[in-house]
C-alpha atoms as a PDB file:
ATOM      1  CA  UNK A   1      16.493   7.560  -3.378  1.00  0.00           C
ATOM      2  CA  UNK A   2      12.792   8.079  -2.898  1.00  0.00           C
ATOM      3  CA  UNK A   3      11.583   9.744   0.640  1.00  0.00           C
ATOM      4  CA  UNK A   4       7.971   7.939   0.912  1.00  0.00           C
ATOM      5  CA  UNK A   5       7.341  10.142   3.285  1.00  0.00           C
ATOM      6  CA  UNK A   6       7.587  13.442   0.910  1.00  0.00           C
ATOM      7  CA  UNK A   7       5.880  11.670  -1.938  1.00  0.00           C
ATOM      8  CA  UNK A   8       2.886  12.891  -2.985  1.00  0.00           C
ATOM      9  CA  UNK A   9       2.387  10.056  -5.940  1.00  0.00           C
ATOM     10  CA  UNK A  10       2.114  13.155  -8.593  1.00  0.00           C
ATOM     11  CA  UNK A  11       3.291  11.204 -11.391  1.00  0.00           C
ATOM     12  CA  UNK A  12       5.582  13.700 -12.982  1.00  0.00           C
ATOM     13  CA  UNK A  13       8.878  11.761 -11.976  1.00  0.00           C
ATOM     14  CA  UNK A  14       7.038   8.789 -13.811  1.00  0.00           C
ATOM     15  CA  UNK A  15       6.035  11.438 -16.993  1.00  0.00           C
ATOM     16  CA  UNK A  16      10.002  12.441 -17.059  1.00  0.00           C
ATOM     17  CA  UNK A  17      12.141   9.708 -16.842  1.00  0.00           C
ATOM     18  CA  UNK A  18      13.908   9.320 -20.129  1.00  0.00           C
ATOM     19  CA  UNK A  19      14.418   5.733 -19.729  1.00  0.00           C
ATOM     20  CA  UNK A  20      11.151   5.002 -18.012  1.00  0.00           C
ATOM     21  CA  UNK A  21      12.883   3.780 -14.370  1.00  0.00           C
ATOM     22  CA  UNK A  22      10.557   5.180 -12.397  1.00  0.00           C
ATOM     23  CA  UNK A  23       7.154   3.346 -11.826  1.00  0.00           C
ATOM     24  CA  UNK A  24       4.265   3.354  -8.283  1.00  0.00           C
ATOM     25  CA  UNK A  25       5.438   0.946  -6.090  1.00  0.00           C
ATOM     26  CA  UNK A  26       1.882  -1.541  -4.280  1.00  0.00           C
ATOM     27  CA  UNK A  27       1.923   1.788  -1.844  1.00  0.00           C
ATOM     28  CA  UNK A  28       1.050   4.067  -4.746  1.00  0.00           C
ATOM     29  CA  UNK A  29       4.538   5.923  -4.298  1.00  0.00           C
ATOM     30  CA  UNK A  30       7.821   6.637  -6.869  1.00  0.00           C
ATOM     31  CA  UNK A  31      10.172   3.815  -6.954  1.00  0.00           C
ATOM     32  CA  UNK A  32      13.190   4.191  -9.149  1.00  0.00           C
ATOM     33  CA  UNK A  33      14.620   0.823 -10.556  1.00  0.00           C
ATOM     34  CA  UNK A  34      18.517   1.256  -9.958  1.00  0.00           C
ATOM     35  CA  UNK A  35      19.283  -0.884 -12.856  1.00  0.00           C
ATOM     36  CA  UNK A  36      17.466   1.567 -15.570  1.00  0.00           C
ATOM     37  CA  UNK A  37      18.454   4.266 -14.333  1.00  0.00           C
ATOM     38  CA  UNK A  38      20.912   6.668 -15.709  1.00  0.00           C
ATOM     39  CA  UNK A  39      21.498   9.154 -13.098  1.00  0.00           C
ATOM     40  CA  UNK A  40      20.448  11.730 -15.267  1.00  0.00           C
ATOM     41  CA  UNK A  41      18.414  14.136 -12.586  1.00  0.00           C
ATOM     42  CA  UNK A  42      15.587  15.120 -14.178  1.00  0.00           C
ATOM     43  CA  UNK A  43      13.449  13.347 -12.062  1.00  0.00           C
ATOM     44  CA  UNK A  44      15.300  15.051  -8.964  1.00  0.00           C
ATOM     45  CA  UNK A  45      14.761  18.597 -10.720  1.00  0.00           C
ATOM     46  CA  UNK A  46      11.175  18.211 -11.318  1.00  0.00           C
ATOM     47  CA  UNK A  47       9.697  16.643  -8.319  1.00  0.00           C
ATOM     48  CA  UNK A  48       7.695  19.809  -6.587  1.00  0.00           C
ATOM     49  CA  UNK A  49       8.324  18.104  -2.969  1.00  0.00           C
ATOM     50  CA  UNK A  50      12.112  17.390  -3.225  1.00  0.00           C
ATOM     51  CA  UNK A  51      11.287  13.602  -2.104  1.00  0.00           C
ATOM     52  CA  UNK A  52      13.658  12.522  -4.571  1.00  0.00           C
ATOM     53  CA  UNK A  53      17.556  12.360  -4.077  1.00  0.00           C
ATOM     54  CA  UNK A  54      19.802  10.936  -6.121  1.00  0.00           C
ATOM     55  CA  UNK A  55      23.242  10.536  -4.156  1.00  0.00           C
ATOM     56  CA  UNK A  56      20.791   8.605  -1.066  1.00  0.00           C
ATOM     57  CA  UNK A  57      20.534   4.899  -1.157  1.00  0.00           C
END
């Protein structure tokens, strides 16, 4: 769901999330918790480096 490559730890994923599912993983990039989150795509829609995709695994 998150490319760790294209992560640039920005924090506005983080800022967005409606239901607060996103958090910094130990190697300071996005991870989404699957169980929180609601599919809703605003975290897909605002991330400037397109590192996150929702219909990826």
């Amino acid at each position: 769901m998150v490319d760790k490559e294209k992560c640039i730890s920005c924090g506005t994923c983080v800022s967005i999330c409606p239901v607060g599912a996103i958090s910094f993983g130990e190697d300071g990039k996005a991870v989404i918790d699957k169980g929180k989150c609601i599919r809703c795509g605003s975290c897909q829609a605002c991330c400037p480096v397109e590192a996150i995709d929702l219909d990826k695994e």
